[in-house]
Each structure stands twice: as structure tokens, then as C-alpha cells.
PDB file of N, CA and C in Angstrom:
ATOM      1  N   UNK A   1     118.131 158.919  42.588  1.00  0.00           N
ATOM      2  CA  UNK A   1     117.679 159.377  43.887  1.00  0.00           C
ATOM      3  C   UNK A   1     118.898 159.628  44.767  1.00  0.00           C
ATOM      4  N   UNK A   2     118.918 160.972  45.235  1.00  0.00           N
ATOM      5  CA  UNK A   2     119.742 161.272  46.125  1.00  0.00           C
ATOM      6  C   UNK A   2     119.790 160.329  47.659  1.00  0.00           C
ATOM      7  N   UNK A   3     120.984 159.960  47.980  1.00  0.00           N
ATOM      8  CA  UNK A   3     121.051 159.775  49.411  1.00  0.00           C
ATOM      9  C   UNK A   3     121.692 160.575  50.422  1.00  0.00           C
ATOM     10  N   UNK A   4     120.156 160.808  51.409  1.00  0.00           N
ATOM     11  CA  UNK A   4     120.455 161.482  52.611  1.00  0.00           C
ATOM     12  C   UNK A   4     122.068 161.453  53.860  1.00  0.00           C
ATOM     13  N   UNK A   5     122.897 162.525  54.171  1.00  0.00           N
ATOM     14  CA  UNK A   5     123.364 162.830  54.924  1.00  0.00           C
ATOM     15  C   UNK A   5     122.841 163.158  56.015  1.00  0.00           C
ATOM     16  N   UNK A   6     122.823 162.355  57.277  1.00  0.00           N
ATOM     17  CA  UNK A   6     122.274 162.206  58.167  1.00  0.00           C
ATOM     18  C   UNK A   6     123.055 162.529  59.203  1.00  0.00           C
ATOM     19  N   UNK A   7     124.472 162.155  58.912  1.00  0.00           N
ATOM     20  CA  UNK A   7     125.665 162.527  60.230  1.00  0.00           C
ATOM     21  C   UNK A   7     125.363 164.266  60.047  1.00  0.00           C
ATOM     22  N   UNK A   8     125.354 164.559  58.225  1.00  0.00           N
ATOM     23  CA  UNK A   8     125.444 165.883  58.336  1.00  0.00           C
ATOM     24  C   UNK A   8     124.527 166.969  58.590  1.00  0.00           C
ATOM     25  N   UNK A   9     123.597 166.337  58.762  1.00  0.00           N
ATOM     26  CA  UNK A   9     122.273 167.093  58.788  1.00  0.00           C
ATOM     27  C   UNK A   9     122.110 167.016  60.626  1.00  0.00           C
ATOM     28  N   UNK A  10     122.719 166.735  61.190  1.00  0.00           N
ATOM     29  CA  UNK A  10     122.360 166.226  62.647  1.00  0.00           C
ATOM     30  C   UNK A  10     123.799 167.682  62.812  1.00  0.00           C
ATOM     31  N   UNK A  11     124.889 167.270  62.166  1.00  0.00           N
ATOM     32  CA  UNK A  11     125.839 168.540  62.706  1.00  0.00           C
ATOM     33  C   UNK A  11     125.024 169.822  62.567  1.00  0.00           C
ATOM     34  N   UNK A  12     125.260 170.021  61.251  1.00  0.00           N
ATOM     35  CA  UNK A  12     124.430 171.388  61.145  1.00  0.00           C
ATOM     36  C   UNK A  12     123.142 171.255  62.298  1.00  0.00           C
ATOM     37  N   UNK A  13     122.127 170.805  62.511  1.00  0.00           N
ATOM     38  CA  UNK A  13     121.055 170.775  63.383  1.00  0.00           C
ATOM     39  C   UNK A  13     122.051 171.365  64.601  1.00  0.00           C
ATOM     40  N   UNK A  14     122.718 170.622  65.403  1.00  0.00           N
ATOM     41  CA  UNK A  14     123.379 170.843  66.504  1.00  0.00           C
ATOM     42  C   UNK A  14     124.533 172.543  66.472  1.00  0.00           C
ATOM     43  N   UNK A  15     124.667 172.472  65.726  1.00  0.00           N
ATOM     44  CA  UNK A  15     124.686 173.840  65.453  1.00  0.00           C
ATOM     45  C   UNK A  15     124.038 175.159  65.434  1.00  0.00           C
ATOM     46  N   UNK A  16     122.761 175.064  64.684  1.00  0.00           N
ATOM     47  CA  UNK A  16     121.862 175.934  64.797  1.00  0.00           C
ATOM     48  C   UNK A  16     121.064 175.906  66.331  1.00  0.00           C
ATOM     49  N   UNK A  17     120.985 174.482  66.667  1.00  0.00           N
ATOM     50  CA  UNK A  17     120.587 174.850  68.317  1.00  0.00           C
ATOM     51  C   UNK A  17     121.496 175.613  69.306  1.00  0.00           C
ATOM     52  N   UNK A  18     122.851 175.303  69.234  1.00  0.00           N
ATOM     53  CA  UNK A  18     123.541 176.267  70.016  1.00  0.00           C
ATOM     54  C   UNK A  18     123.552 177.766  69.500  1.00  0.00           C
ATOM     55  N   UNK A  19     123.693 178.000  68.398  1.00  0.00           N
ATOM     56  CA  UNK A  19     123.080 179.324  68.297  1.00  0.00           C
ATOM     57  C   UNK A  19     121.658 180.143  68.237  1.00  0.00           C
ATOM     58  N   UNK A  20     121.107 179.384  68.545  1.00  0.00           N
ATOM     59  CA  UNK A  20     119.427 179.670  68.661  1.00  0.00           C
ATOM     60  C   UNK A  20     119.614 180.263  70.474  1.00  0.00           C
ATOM     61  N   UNK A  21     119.916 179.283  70.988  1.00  0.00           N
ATOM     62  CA  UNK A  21     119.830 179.055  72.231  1.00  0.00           C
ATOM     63  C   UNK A  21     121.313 179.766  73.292  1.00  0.00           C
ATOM     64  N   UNK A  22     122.289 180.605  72.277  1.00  0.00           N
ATOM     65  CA  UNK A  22     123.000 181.733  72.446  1.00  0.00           C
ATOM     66  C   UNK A  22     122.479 182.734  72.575  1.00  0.00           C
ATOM     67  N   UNK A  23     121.901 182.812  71.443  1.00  0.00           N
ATOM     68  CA  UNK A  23     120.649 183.965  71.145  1.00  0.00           C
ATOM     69  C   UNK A  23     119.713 184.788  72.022  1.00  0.00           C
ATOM     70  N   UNK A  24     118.974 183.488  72.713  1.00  0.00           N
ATOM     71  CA  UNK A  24     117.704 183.513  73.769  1.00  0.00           C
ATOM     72  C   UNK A  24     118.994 184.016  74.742  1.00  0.00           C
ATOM     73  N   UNK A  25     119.639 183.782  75.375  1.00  0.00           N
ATOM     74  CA  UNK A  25     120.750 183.977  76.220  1.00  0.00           C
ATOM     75  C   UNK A  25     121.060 185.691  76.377  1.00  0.00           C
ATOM     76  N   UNK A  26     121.298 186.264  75.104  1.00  0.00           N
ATOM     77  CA  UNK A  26     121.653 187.285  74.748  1.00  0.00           C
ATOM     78  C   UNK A  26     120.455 188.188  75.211  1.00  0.00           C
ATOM     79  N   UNK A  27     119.681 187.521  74.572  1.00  0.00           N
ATOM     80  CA  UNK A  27     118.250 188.625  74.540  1.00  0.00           C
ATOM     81  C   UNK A  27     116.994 188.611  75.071  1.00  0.00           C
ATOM     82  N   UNK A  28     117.645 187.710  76.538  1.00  0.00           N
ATOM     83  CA  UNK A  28     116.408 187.055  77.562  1.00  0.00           C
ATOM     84  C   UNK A  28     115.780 188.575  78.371  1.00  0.00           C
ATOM     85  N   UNK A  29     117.185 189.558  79.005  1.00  0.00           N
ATOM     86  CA  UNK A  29     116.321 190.454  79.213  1.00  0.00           C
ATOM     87  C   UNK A  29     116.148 191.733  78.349  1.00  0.00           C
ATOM     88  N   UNK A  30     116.233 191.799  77.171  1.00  0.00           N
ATOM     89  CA  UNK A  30     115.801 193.059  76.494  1.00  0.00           C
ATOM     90  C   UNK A  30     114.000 192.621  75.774  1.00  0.00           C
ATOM     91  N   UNK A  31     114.066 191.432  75.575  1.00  0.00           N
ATOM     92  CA  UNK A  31     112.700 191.046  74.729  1.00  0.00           C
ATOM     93  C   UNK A  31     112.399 189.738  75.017  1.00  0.00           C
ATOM     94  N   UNK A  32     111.569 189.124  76.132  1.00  0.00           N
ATOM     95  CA  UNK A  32     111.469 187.601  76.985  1.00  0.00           C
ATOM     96  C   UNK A  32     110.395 187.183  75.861  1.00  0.00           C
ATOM     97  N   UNK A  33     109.877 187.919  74.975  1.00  0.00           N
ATOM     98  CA  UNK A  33     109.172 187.050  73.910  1.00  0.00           C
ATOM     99  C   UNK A  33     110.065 185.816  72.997  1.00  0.00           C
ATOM    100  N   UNK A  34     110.653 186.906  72.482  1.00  0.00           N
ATOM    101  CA  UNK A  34     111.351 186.428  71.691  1.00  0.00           C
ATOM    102  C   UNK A  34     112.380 185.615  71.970  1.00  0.00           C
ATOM    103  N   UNK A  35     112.724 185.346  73.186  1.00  0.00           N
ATOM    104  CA  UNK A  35     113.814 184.036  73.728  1.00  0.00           C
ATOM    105  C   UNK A  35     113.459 183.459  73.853  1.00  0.00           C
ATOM    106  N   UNK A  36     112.233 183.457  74.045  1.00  0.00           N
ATOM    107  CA  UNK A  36     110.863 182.451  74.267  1.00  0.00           C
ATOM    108  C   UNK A  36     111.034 181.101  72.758  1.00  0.00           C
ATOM    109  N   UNK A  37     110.722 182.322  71.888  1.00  0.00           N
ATOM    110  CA  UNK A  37     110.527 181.827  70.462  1.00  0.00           C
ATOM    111  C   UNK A  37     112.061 181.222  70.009  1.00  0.00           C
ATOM    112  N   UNK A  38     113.222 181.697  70.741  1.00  0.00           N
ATOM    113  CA  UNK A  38     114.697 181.272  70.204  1.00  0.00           C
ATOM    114  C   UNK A  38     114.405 179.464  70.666  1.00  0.00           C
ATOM    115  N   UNK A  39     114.122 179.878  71.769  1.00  0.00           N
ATOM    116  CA  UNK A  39     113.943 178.377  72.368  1.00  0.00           C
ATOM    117  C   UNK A  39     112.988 177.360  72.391  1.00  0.00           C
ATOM    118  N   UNK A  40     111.886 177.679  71.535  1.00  0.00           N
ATOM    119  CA  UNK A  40     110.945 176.835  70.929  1.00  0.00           C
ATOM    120  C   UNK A  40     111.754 176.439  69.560  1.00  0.00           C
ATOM    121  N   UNK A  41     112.342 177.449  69.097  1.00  0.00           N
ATOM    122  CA  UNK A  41     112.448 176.924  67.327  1.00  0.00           C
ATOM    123  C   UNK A  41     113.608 175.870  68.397  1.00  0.00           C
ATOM    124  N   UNK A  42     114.790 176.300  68.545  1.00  0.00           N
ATOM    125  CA  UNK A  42     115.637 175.365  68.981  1.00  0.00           C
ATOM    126  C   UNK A  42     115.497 173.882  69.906  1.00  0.00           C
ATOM    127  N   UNK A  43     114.242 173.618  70.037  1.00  0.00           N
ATOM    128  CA  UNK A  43     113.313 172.807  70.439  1.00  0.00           C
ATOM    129  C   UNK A  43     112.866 171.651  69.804  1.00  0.00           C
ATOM    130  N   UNK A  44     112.291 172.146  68.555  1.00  0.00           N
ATOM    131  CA  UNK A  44     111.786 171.813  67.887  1.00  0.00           C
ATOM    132  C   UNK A  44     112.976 170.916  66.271  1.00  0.00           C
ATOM    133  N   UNK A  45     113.796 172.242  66.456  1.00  0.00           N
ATOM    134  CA  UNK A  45     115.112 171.059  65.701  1.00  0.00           C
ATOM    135  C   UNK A  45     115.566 169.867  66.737  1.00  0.00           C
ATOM    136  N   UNK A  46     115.582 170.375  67.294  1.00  0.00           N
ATOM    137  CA  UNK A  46     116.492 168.468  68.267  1.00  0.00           C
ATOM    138  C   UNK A  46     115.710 167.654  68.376  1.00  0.00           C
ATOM    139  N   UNK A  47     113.708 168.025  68.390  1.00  0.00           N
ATOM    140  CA  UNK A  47     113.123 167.114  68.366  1.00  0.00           C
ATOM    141  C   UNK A  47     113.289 165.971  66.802  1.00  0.00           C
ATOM    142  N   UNK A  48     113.133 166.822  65.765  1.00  0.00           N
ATOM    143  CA  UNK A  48     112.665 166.860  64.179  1.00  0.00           C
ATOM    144  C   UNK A  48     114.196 165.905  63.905  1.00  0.00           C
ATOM    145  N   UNK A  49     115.408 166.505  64.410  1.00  0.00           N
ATOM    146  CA  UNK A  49     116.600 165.417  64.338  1.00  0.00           C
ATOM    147  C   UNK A  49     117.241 164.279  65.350  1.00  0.00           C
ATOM    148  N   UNK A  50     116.029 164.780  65.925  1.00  0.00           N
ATOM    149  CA  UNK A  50     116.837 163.444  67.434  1.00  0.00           C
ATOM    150  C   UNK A  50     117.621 163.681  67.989  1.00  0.00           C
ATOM    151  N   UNK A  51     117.764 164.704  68.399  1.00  0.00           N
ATOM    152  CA  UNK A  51     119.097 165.220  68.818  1.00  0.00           C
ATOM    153  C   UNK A  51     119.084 165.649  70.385  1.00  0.00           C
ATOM    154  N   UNK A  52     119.539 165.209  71.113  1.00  0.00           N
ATOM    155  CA  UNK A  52     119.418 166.032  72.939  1.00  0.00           C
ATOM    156  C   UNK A  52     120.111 167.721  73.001  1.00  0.00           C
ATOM    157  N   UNK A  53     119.283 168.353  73.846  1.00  0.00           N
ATOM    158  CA  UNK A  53     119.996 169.799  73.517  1.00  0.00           C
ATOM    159  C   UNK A  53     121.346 169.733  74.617  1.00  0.00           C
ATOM    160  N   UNK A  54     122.413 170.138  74.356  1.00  0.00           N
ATOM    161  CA  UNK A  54     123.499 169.851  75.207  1.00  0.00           C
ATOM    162  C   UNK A  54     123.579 170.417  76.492  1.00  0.00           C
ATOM    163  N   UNK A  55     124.012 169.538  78.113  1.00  0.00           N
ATOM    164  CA  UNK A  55     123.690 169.642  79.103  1.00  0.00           C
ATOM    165  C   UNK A  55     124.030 171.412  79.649  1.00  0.00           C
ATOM    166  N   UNK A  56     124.920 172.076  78.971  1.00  0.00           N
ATOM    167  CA  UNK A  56     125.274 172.808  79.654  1.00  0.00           C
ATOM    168  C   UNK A  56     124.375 173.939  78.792  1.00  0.00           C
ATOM    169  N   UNK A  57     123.665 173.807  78.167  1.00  0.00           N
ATOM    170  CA  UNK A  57     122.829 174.652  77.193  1.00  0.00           C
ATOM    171  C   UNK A  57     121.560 174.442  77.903  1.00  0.00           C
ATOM    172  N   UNK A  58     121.149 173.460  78.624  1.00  0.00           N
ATOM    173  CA  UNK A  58     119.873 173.753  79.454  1.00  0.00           C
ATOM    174  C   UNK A  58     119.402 174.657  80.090  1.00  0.00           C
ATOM    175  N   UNK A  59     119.310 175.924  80.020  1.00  0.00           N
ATOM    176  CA  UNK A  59     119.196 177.134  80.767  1.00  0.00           C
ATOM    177  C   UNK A  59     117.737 177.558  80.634  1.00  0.00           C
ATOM    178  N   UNK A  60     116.337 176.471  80.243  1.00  0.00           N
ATOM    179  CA  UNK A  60     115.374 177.052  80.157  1.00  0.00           C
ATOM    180  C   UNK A  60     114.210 176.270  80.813  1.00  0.00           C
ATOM    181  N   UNK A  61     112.761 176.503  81.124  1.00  0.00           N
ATOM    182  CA  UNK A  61     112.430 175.866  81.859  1.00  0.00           C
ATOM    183  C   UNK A  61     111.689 174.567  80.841  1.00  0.00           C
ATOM    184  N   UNK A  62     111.472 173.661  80.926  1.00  0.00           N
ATOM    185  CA  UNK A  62     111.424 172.489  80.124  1.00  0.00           C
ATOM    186  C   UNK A  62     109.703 172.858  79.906  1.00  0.00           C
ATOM    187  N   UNK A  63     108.907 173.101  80.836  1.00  0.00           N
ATOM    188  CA  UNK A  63     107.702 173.088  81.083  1.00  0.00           C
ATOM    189  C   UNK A  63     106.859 174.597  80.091  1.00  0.00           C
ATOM    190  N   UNK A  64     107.735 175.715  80.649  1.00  0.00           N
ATOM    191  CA  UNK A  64     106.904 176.945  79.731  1.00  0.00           C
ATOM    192  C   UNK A  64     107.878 177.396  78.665  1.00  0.00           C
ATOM    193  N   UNK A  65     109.462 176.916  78.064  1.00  0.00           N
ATOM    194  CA  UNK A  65     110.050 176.980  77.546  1.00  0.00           C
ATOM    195  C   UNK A  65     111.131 178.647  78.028  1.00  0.00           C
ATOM    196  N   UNK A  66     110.483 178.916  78.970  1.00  0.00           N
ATOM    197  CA  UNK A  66     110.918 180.294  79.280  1.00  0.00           C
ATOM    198  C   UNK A  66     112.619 180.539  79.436  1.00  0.00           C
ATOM    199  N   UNK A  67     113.844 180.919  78.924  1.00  0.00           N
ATOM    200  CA  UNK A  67     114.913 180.870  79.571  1.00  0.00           C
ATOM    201  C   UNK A  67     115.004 181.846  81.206  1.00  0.00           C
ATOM    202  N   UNK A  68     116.046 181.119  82.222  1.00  0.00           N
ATOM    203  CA  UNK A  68     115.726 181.155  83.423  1.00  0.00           C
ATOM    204  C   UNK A  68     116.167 182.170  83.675  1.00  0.00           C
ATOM    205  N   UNK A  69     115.130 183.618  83.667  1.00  0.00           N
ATOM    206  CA  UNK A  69     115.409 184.940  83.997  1.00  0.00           C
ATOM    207  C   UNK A  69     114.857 184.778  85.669  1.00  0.00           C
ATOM    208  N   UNK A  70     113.957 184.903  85.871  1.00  0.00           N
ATOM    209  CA  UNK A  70     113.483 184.918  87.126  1.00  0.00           C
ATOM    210  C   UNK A  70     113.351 183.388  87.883  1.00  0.00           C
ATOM    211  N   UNK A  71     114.178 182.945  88.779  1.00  0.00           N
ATOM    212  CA  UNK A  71     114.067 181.781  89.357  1.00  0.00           C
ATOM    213  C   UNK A  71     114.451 181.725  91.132  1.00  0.00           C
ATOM    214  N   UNK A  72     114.171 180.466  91.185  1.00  0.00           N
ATOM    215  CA  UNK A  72     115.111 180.158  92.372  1.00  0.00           C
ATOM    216  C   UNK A  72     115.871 179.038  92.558  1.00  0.00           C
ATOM    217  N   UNK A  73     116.986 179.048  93.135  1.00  0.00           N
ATOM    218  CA  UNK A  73     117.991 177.750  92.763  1.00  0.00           C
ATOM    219  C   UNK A  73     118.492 177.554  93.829  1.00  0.00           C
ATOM    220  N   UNK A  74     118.051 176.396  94.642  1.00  0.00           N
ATOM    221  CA  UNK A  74     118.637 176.013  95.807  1.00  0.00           C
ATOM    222  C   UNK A  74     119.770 174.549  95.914  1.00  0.00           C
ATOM    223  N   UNK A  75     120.574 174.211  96.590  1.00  0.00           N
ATOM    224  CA  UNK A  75     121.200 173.204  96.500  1.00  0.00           C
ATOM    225  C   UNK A  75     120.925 172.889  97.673  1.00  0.00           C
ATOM    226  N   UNK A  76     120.524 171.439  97.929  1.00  0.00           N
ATOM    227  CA  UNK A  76     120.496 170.390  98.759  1.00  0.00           C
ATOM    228  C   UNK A  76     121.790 169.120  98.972  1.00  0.00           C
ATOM    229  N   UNK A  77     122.287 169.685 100.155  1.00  0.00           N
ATOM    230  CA  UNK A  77     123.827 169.126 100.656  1.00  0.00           C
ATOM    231  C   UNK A  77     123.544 167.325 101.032  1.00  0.00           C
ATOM    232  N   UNK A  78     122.669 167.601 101.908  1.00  0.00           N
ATOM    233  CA  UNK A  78     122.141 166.202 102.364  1.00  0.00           C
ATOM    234  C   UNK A  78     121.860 164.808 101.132  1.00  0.00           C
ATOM    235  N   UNK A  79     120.767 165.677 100.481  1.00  0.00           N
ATOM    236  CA  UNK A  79     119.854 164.698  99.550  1.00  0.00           C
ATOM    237  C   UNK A  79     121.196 165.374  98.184  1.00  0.00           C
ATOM    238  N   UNK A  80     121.744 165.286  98.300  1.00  0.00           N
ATOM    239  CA  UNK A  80     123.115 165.809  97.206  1.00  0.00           C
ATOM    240  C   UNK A  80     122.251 166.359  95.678  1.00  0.00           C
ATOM    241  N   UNK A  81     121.180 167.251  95.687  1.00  0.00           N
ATOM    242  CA  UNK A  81     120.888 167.359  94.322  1.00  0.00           C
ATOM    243  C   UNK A  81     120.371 169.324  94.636  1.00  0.00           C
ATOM    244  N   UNK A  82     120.619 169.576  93.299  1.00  0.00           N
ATOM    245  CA  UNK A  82     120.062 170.950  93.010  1.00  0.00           C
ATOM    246  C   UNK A  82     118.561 171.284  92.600  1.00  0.00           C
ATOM    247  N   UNK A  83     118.020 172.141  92.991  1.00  0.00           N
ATOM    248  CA  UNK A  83     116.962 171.910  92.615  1.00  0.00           C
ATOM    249  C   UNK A  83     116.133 173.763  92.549  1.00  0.00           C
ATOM    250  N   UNK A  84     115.864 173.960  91.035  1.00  0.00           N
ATOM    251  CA  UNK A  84     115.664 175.000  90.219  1.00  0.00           C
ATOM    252  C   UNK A  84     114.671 175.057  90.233  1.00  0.00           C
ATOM    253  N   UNK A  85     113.168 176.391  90.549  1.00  0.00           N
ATOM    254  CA  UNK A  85     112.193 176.276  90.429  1.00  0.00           C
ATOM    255  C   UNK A  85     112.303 177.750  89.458  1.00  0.00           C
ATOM    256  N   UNK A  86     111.224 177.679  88.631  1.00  0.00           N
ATOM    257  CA  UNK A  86     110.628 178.599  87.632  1.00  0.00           C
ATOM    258  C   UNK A  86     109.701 179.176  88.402  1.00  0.00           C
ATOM    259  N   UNK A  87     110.201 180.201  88.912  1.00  0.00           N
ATOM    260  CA  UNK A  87     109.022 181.517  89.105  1.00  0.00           C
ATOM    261  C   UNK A  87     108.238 182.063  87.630  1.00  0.00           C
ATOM    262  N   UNK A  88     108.154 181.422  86.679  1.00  0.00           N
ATOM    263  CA  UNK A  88     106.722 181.731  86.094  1.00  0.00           C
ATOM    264  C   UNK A  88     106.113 180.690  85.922  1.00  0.00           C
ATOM    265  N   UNK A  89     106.235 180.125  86.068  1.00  0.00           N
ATOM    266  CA  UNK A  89     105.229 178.715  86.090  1.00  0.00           C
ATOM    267  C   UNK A  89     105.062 177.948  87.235  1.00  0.00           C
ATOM    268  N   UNK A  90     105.605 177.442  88.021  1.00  0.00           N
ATOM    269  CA  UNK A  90     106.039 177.017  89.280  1.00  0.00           C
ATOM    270  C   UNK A  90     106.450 175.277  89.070  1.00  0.00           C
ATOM    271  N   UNK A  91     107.710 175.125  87.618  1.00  0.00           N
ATOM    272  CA  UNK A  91     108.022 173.956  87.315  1.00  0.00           C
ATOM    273  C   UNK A  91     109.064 173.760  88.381  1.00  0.00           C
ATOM    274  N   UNK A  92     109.180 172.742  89.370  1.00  0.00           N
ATOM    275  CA  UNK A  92     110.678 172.383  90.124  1.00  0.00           C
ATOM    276  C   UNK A  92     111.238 171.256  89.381  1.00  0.00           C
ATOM    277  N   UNK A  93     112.646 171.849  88.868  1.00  0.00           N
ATOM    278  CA  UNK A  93     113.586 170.623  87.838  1.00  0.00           C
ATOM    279  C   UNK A  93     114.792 170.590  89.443  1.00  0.00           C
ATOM    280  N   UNK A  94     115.131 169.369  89.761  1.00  0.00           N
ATOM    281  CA  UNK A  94     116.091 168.597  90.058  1.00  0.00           C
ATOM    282  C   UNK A  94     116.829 167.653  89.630  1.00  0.00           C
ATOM    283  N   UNK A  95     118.156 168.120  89.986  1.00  0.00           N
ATOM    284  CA  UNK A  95     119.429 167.582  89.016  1.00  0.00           C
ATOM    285  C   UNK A  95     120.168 166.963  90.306  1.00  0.00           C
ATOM    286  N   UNK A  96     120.546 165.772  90.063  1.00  0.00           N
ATOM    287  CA  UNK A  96     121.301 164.957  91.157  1.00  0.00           C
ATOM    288  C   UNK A  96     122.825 165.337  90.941  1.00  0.00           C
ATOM    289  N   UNK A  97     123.629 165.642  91.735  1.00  0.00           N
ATOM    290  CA  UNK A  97     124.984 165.643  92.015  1.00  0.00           C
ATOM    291  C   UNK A  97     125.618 164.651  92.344  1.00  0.00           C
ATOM    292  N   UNK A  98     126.347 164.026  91.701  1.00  0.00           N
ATOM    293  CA  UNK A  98     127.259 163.193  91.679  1.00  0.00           C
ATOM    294  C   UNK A  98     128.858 163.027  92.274  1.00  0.00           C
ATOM    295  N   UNK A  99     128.821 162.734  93.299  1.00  0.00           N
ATOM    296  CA  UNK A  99     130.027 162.683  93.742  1.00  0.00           C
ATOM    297  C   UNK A  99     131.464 162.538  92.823  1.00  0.00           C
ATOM    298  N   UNK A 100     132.554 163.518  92.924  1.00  0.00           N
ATOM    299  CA  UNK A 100     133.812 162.984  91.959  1.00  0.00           C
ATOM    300  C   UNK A 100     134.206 161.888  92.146  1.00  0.00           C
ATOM    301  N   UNK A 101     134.739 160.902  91.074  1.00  0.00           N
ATOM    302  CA  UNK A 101     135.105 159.584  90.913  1.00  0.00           C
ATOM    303  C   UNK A 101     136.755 159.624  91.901  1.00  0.00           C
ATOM    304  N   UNK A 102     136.714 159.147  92.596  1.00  0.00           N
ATOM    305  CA  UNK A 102     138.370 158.437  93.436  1.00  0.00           C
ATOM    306  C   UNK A 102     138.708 157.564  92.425  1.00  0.00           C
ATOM    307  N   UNK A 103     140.108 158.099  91.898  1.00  0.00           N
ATOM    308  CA  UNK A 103     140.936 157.197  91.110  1.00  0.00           C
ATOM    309  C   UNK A 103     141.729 156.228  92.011  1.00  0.00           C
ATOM    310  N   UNK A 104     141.255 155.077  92.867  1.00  0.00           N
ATOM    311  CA  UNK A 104     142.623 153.817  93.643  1.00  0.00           C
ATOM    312  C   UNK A 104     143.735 153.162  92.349  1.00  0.00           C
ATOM    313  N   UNK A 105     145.089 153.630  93.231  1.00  0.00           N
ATOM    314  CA  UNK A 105     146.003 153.212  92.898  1.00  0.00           C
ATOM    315  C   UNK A 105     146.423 151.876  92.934  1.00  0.00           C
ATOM    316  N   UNK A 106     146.578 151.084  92.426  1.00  0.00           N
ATOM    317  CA  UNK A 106     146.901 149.805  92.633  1.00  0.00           C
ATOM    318  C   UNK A 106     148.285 149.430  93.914  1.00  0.00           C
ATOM    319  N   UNK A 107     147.963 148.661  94.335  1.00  0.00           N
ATOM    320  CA  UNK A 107     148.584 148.180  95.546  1.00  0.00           C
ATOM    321  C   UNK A 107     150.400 147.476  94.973  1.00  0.00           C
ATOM    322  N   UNK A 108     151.163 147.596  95.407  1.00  0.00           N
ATOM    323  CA  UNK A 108     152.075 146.894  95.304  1.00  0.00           C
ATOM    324  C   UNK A 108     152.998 145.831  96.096  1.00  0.00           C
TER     325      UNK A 108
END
């Protein structure tokens, strides 16, 4: 009985999601079906391997899977967070902003 590669089966996985999800990117406005479908299959691998889709690859709406052709994206200075609504569905995703870390120098 063969034993499973699991580190390697998770690379490759993470792979094919960034190019799935290149894809949808490419071809969100010539054919919104089918980016549709880039980003379900690519969905569906990170679920099947456990895998999180990577933060800066989030470009779709979590709720209708749609990548974010038509939206609105406002930033909130006060309450420090962004906050993306899907004009086809009417999902609002908010993302908190995090202040940059101050490196203190030690005292002498």
C-alpha cells in the first residue's frame, strides 16, 4: 500500500488555486460565467485540501462566488476598517485595518 503525500498534494492544490483564480481575473470581463465557475472549482480544492485561499487572492464575493467586477469599496478612517459591498448580491465583507507595528528602541 502506497503512502499518501500530503505536503505534496496540498502544494500542487495551492497551485492550481492560484491559477484557477488568475484565470477568473483574466476573464471576469469577457465571460462572468465562467469566472464564476474558475472560482467555484478553486473553491472547492482548498475546501477538499484544507487549504485557505491566499489573502491577496481574495478578489471574490464569498457569498455568490462572483469575482469583484461591479462593487463598491469604501474605507472607514474612524472605525479603521474597509468595507466592500457586492453589487450583485448585496454581501458587505469588512476587513479591519491594522495599524503599522512601532519598532521601540531600547533605552540606554
Amino acid at each position: 500500500m502506497l503512502k499518501r503525500e500530503k505536503k505534496l498534494e496540498k502544494k500542487i492544490a495551492l497551485r492550481r488555486i492560484k491559477i484557477l483564480l488568475d484565470k477568473a481575473h483574466e476573464v471576469k470581463f469577457e465571460d462572468y460565467e465562467l469566472a464564476r465557475r474558475y472560482v467555484e472549482l478553486a473553491r472547492r480544492i482548498a475546501m477538499k485540501y484544507r487549504l485557505r485561499i491566499p489573502r491577496e487572492e481574495r478578489l471574490f464575493c464569498k457569498k455568490c462566488l462572483y469575482p469583484y467586477r461591479y462593487d463598491r469599496i469604501r474605507v472607514r478612517v474612524a472605525k479603521s476598517r474597509v468595507i466592500i459591498t457586492c453589487l450583485n448580491c448585496g454581501f458587505v465583507r469588512r476587513i479591519p485595518i491594522r495599524p503599522a507595528r512601532v519598532i521601540k528602541k531600547p533605552e540606554k
